[in-house]
C-alpha atoms as a PDB file:
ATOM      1  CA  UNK A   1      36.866 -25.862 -36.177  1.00  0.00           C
ATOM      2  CA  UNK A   2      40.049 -27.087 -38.287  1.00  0.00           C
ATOM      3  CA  UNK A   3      39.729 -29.306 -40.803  1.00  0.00           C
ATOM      4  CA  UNK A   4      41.841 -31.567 -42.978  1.00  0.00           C
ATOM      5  CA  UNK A   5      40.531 -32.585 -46.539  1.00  0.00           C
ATOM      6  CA  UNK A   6      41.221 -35.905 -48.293  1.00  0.00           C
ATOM      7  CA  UNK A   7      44.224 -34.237 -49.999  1.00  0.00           C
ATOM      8  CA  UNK A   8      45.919 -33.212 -46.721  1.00  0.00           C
ATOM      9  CA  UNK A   9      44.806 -29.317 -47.084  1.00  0.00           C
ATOM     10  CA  UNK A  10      43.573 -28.071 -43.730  1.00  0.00           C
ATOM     11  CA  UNK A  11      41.215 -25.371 -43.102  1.00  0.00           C
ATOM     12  CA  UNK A  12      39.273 -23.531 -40.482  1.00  0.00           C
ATOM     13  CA  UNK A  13      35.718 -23.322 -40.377  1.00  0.00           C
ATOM     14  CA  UNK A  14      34.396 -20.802 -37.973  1.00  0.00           C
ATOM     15  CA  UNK A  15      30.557 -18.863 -37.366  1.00  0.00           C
ATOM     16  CA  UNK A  16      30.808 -15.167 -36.520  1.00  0.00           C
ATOM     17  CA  UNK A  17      28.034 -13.331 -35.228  1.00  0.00           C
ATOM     18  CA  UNK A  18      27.148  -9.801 -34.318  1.00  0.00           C
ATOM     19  CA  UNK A  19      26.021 -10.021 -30.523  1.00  0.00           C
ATOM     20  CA  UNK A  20      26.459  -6.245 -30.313  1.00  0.00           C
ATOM     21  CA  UNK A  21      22.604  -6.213 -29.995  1.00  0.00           C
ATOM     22  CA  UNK A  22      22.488  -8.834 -27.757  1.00  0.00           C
ATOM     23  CA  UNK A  23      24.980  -7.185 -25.436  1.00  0.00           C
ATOM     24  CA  UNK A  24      23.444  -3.941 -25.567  1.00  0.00           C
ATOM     25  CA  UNK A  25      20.175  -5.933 -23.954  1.00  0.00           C
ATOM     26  CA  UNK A  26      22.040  -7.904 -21.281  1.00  0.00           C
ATOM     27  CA  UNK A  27      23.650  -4.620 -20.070  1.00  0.00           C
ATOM     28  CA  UNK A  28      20.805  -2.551 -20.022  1.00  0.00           C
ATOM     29  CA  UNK A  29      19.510  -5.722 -17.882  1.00  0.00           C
ATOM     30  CA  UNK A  30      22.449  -5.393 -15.536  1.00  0.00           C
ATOM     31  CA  UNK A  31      22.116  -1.352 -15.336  1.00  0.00           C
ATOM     32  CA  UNK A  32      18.598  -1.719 -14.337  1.00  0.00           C
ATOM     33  CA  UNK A  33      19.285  -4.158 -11.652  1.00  0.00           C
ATOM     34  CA  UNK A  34      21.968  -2.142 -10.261  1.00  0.00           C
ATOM     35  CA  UNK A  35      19.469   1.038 -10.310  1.00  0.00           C
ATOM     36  CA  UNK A  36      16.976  -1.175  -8.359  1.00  0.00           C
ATOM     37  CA  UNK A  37      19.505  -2.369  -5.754  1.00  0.00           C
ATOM     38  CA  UNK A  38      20.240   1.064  -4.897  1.00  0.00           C
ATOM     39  CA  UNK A  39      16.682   2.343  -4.848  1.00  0.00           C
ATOM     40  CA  UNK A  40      16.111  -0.549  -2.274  1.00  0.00           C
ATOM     41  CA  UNK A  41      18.955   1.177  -0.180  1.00  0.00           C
ATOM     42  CA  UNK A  42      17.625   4.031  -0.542  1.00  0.00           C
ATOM     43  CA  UNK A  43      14.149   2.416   0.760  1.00  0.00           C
ATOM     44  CA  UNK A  44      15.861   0.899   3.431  1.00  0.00           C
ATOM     45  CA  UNK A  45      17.662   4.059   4.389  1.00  0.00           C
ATOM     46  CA  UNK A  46      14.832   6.458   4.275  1.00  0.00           C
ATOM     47  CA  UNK A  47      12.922   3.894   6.464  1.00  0.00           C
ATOM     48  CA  UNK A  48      15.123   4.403   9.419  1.00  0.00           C
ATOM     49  CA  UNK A  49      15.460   8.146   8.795  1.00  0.00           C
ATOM     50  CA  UNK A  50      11.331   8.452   8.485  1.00  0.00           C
ATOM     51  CA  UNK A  51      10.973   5.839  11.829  1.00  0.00           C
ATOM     52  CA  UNK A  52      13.743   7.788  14.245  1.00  0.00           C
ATOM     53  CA  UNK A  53      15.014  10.616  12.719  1.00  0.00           C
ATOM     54  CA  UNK A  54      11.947  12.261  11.665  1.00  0.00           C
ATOM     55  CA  UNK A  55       9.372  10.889  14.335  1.00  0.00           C
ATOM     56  CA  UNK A  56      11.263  11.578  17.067  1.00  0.00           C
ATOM     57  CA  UNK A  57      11.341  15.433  16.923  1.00  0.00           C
ATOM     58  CA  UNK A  58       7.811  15.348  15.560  1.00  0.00           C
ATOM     59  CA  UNK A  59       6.521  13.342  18.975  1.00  0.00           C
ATOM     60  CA  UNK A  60       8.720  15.656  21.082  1.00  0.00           C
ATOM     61  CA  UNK A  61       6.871  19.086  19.381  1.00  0.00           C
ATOM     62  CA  UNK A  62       3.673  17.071  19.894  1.00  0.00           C
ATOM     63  CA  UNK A  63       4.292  16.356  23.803  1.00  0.00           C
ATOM     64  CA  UNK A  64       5.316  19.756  24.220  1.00  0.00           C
ATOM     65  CA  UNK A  65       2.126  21.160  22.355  1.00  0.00           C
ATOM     66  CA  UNK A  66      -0.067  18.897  24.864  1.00  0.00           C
ATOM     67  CA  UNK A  67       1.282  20.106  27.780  1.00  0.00           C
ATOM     68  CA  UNK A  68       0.686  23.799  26.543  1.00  0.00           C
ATOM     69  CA  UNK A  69      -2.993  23.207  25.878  1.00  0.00           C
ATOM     70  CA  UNK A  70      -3.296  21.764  29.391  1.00  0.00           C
ATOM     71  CA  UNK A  71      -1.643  24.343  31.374  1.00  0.00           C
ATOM     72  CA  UNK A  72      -1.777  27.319  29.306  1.00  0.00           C
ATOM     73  CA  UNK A  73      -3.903  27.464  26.566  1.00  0.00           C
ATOM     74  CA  UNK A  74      -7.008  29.405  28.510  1.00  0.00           C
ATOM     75  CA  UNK A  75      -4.836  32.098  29.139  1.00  0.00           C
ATOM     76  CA  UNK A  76      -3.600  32.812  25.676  1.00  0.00           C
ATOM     77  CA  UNK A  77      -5.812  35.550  23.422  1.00  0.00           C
ATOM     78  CA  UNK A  78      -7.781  34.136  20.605  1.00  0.00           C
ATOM     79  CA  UNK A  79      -5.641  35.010  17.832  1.00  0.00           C
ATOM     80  CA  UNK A  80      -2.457  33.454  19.700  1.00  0.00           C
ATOM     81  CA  UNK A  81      -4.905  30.146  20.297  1.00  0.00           C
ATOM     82  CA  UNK A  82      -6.062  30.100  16.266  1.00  0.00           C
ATOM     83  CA  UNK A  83      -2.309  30.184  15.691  1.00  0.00           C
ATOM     84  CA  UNK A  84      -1.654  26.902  18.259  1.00  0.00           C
ATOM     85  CA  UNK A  85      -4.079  25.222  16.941  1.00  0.00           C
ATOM     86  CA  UNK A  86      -3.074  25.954  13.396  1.00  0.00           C
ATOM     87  CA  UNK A  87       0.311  24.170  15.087  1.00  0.00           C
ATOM     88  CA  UNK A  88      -1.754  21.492  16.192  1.00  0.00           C
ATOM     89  CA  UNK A  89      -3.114  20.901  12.749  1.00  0.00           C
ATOM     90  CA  UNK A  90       0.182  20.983  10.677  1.00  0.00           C
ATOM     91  CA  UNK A  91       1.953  18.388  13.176  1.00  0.00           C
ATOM     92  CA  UNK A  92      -1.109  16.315  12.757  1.00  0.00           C
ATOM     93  CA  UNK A  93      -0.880  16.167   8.994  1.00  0.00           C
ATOM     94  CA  UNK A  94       2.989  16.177   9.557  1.00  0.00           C
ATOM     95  CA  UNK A  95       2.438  12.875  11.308  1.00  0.00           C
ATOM     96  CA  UNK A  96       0.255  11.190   9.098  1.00  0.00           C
ATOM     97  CA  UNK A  97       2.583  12.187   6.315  1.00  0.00           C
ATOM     98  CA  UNK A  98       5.401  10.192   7.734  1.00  0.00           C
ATOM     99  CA  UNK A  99       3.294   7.084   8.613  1.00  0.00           C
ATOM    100  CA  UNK A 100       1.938   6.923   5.144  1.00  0.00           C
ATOM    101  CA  UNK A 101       5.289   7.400   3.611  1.00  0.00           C
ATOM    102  CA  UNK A 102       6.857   4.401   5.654  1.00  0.00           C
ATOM    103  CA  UNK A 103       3.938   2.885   4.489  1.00  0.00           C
ATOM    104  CA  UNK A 104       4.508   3.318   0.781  1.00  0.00           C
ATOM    105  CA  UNK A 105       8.241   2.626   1.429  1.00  0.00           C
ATOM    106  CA  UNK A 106       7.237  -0.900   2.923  1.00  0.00           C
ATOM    107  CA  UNK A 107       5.381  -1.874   0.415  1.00  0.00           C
ATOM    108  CA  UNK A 108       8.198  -0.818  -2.139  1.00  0.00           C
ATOM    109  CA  UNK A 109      10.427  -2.787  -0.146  1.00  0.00           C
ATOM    110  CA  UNK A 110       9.157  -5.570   1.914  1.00  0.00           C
ATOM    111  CA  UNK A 111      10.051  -9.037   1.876  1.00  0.00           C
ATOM    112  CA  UNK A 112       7.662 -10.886  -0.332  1.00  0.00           C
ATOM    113  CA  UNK A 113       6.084 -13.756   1.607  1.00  0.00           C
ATOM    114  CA  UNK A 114       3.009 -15.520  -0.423  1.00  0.00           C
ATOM    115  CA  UNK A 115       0.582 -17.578   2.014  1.00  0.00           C
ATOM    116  CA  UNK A 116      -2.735 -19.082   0.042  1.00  0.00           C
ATOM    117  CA  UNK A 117      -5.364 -16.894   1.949  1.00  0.00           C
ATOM    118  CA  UNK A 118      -9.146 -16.420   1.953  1.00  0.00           C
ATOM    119  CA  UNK A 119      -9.689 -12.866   0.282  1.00  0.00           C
ATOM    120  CA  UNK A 120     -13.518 -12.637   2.539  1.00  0.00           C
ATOM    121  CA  UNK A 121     -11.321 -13.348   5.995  1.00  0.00           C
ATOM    122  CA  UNK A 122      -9.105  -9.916   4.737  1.00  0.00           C
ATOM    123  CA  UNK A 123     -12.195  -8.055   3.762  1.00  0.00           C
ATOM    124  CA  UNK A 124     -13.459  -8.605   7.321  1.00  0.00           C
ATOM    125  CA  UNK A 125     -10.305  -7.846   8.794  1.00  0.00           C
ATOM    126  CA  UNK A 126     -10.128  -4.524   6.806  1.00  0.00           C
ATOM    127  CA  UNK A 127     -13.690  -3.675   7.487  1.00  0.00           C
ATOM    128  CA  UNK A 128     -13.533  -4.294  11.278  1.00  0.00           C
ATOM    129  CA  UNK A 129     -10.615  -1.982  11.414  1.00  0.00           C
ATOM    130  CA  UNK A 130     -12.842   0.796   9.507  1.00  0.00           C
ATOM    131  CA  UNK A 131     -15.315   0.157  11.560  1.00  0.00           C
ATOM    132  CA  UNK A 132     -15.732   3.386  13.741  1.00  0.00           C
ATOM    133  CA  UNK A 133     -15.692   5.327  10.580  1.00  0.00           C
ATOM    134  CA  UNK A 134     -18.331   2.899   8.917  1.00  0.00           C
ATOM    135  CA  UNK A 135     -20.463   3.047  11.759  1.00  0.00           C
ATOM    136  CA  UNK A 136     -19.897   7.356  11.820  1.00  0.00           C
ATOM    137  CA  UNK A 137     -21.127   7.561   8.241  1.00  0.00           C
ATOM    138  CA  UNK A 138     -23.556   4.835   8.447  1.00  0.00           C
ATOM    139  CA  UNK A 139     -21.686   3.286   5.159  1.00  0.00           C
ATOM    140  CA  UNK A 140     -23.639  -0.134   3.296  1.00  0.00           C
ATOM    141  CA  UNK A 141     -20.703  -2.564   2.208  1.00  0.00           C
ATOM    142  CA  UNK A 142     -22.117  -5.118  -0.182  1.00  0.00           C
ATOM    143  CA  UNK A 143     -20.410  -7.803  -1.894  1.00  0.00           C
ATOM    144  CA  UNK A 144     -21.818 -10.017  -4.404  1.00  0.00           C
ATOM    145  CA  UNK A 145     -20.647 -13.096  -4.233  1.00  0.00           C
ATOM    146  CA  UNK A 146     -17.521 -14.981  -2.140  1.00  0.00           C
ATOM    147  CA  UNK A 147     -14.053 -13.374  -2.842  1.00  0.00           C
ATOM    148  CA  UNK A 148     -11.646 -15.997  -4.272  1.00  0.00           C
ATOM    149  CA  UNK A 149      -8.604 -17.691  -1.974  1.00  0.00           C
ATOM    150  CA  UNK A 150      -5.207 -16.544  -3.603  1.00  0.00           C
ATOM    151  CA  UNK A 151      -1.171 -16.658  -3.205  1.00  0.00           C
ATOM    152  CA  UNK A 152      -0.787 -13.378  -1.781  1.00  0.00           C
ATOM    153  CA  UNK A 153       0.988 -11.242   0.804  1.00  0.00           C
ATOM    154  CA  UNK A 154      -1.789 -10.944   3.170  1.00  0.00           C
ATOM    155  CA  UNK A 155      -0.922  -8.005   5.337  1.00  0.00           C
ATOM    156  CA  UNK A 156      -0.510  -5.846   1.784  1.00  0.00           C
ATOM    157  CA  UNK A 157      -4.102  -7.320   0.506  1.00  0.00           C
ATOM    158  CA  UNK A 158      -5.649  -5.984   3.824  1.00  0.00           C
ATOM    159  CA  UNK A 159      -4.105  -2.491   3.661  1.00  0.00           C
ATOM    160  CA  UNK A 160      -5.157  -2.653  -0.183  1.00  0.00           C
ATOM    161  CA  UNK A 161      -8.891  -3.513   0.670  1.00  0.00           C
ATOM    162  CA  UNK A 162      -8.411  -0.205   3.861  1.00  0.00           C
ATOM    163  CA  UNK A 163      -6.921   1.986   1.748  1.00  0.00           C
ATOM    164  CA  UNK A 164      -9.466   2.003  -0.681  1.00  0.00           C
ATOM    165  CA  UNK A 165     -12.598   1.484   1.412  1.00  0.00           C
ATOM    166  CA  UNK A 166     -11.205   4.233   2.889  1.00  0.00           C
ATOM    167  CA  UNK A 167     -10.833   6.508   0.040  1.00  0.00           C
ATOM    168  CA  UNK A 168     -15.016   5.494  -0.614  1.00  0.00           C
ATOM    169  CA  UNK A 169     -16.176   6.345   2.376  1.00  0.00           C
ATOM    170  CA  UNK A 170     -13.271  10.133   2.812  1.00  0.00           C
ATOM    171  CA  UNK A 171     -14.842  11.039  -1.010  1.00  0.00           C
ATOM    172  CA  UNK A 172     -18.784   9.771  -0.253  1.00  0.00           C
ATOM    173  CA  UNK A 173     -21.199  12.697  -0.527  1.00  0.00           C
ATOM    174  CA  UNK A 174     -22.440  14.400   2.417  1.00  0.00           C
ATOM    175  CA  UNK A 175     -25.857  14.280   2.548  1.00  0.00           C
ATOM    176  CA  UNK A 176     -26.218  10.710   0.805  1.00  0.00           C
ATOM    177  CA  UNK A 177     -25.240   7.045   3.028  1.00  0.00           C
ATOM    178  CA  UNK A 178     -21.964   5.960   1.497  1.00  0.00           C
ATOM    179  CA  UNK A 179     -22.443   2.519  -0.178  1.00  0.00           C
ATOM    180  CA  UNK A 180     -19.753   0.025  -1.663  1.00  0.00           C
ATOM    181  CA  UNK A 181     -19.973  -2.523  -3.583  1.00  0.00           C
ATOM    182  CA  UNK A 182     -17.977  -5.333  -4.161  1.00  0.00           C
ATOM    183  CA  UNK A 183     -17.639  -7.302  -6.936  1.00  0.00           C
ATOM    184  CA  UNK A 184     -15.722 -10.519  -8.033  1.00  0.00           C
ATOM    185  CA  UNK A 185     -14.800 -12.021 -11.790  1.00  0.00           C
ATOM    186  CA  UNK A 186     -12.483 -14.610 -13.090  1.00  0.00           C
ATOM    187  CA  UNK A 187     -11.755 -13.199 -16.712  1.00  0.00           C
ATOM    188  CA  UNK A 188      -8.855 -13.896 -19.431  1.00  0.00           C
ATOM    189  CA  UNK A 189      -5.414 -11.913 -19.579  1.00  0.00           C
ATOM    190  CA  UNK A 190      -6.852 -11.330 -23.352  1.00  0.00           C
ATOM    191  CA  UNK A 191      -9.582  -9.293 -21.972  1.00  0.00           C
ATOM    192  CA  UNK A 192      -7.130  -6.451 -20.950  1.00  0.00           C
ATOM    193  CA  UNK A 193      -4.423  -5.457 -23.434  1.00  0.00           C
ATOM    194  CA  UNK A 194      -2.038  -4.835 -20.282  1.00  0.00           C
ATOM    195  CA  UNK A 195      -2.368  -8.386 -19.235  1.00  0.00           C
ATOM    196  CA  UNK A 196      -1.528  -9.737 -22.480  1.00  0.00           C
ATOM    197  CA  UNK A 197       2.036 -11.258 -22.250  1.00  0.00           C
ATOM    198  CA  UNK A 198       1.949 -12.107 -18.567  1.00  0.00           C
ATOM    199  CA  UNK A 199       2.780 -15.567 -17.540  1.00  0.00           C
ATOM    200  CA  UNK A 200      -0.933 -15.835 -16.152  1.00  0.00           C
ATOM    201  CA  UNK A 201      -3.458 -16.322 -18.601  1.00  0.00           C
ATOM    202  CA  UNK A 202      -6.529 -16.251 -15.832  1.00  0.00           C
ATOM    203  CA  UNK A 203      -6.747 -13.368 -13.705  1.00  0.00           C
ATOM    204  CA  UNK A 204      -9.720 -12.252 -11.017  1.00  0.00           C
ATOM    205  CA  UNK A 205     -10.823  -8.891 -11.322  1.00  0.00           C
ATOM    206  CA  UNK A 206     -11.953  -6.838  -8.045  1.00  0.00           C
ATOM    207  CA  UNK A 207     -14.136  -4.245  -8.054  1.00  0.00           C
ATOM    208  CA  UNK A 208     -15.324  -1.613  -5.946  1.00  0.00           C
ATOM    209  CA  UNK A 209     -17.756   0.744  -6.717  1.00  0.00           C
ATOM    210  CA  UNK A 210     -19.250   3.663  -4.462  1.00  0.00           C
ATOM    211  CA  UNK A 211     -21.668   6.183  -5.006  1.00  0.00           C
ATOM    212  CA  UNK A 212     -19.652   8.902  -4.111  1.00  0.00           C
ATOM    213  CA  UNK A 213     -18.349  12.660  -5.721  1.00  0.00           C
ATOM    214  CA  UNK A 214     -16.507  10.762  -8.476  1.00  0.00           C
ATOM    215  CA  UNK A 215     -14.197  12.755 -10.708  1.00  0.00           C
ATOM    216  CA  UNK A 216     -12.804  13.746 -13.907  1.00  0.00           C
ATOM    217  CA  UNK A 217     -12.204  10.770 -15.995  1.00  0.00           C
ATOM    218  CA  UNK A 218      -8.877  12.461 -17.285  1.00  0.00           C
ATOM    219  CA  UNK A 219      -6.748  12.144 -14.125  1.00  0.00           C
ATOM    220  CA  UNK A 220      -8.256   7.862 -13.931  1.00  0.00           C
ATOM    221  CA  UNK A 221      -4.047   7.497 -13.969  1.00  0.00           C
ATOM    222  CA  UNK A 222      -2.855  10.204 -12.314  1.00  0.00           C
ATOM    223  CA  UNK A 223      -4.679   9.216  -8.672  1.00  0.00           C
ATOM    224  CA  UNK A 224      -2.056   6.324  -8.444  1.00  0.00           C
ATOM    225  CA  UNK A 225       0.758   8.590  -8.633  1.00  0.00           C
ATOM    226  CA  UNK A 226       2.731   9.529  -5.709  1.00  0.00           C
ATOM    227  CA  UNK A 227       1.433  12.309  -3.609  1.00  0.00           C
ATOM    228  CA  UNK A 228      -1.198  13.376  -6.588  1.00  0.00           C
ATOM    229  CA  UNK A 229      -4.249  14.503  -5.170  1.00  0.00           C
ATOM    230  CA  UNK A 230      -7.290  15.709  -6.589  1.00  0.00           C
ATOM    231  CA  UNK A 231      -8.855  18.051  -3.857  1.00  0.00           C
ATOM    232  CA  UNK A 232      -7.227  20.466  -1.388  1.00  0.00           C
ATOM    233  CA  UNK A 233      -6.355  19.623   1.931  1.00  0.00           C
ATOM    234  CA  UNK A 234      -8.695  21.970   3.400  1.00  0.00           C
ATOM    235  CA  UNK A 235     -11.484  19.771   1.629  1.00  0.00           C
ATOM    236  CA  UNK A 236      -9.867  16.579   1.969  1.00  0.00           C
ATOM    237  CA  UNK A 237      -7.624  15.553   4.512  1.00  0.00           C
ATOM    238  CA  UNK A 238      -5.095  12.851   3.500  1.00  0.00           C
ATOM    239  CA  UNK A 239      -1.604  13.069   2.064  1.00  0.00           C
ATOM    240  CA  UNK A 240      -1.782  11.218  -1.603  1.00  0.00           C
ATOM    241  CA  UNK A 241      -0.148   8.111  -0.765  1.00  0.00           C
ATOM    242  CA  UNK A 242      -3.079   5.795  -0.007  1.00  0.00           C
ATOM    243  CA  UNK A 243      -3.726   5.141  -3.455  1.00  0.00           C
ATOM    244  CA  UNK A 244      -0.104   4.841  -4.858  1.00  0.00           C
ATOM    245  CA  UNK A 245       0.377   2.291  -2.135  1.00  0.00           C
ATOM    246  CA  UNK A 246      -2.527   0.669  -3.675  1.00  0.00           C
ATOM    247  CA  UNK A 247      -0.534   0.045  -7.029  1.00  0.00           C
ATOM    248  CA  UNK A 248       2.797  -0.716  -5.565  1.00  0.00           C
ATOM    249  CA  UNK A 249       0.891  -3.604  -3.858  1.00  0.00           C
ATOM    250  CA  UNK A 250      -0.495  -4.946  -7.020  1.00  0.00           C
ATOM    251  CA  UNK A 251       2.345  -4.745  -9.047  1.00  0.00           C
ATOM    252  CA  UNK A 252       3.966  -6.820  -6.375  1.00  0.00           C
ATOM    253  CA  UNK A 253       1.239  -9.422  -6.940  1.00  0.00           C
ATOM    254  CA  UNK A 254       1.964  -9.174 -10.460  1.00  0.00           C
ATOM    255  CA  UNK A 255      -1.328  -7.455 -10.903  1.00  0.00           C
ATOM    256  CA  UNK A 256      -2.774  -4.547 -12.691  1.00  0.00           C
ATOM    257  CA  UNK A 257      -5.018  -1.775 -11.387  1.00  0.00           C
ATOM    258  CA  UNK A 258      -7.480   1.248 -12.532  1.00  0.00           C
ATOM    259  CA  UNK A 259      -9.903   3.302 -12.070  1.00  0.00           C
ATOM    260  CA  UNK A 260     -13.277   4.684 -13.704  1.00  0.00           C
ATOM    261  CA  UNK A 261     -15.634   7.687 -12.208  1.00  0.00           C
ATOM    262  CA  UNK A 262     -18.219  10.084 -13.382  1.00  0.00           C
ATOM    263  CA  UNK A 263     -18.037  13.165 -11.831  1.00  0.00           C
ATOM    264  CA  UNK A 264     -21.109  12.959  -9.211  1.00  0.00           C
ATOM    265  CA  UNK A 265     -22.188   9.825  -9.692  1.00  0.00           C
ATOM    266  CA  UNK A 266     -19.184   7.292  -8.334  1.00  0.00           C
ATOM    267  CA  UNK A 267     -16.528   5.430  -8.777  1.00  0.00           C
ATOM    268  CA  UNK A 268     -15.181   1.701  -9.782  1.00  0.00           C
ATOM    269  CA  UNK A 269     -11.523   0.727  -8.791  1.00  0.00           C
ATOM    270  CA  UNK A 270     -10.589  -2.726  -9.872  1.00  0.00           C
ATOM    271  CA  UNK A 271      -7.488  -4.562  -8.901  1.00  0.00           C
ATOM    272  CA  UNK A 272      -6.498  -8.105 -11.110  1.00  0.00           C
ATOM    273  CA  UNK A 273      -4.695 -10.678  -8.864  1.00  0.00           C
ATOM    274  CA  UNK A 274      -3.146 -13.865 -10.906  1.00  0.00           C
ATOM    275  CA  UNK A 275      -5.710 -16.656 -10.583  1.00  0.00           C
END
């Protein structure tokens, strides 16, 4: 700003500022948006390749391995049929590999559409389309109380509520009835240090506990991590997805999510959805 003085002297009076620090924030800003737009290509890419690409050999060996076991398979010896159906097997788990994959990459990548929805309507949607598998292992499914009615993506709630009523009832002991229960809290962001800081200060906690093989407490984080899993496959069939796609879908609901277990006694997973 210039200035003149009541002797006719004129100066310049001016503010300088370091914004190096500043700068160094509102780049790091724009470098981290620019990674994220690519990883959505990415997304976006690898969802074509895993729908056509991939599948489309994959149901092509499968149609071929069909039409083998129809016509041929009674004639082969028994170590060349333990080898087909070790083919059998691997395509199988090839297959569901793919499926949960573009599963995980959906979530990741979907469009974010929030409808205000009745969490007890989901439940029942996600239960009825477990229910073969709930009526196989004769599993009890309590819940105390009504679940809450939230802003949410409702297709990703349901596959949260399958994925890990599924994972009770896969991990549920063999010679004991699988039971679940599910339970329902309003609590404080304060209550949970990782909360703290959100724009939310109310948050509903969701818990479901089992009575199942449980596990070490140590790798509580590690069972949300892409692909981790726990148990062999010869064990445990799955591909260590279901549970990752569990926290994606959370974190797009601006949510939190963990686990507890004891090793032969259970486990509690809780999800936090912004009240």
């Amino acid at each position: 700003k210039v200035i003149t003085d009541n002797y006719g002297k004129t100066f310049i009076i001016g503010v300088n500022a370091d914004i190096t620090e500043q700068y160094n924030k509102d780049k790091m800003i724009e470098d981290k948006i620019a990674d994220l737009e690519k990883s959505n290509k990415e997304l976006s890419a690898f969802n074509h390749i895993a729908s056509h690409d991939l599948q489309e050999p994959l149901r092509k060996v499968q149609i071929f391995i069909s039409r083998i076991r129809e016509r041929n398979f009674d004639t082969f010896p028994e170590n060349v049929k333990e080898y087909f159906s070790g083919i059998e097997r691997a395509t199988t788990r090839m297959q569901m590999f793919i499926e949960d994959l573009l599963l995980y990459s959906r979530a990741s990548n979907v469009e974010k559409i929030f409808e205000l929805t009745d969490l007890n309507v989901i439940l029942e949607n996600a239960k009825q389309e477990l229910s073969q598998r709930i009526e196989e292992k004769n599993v009890r499914i309590v819940t105390s109380g009504y679940l809450p009615t939230l802003n949410v993506i409702p297709f990703q709630i349901q596959q949260l509520f399958t994925n890990l009523l599924s994972n009770s009832i896969k991990y549920s002991k063999p010679d004991i009835s699988p039971m679940i229960s599910i339970n329902t809290r309003m609590i404080s962001s304060k209550a949970l240090p990782v909360l703290m800081g959100n724009h939310k200060s109310r948050y509903y906690k969701i818990s479901l506990s089992d009575n199942g093989i449980g596990f070490d407490p140590q790798y509580a984080e590690d069972i949300f991590k892409l692909f981790y899993r726990l148990h062999n496959k010869t064990d445990y069939s799955g591909t260590g997805v279901g549970l990752a796609i569990c926290k994606v879908i959370v974190e797009n609901h601006k949510g939190f999510i963990k686990a507890e277990s004891i090793p032969n006694v259970g486990t509690t997973i809780s999800f936090y959805l912004p009240a």
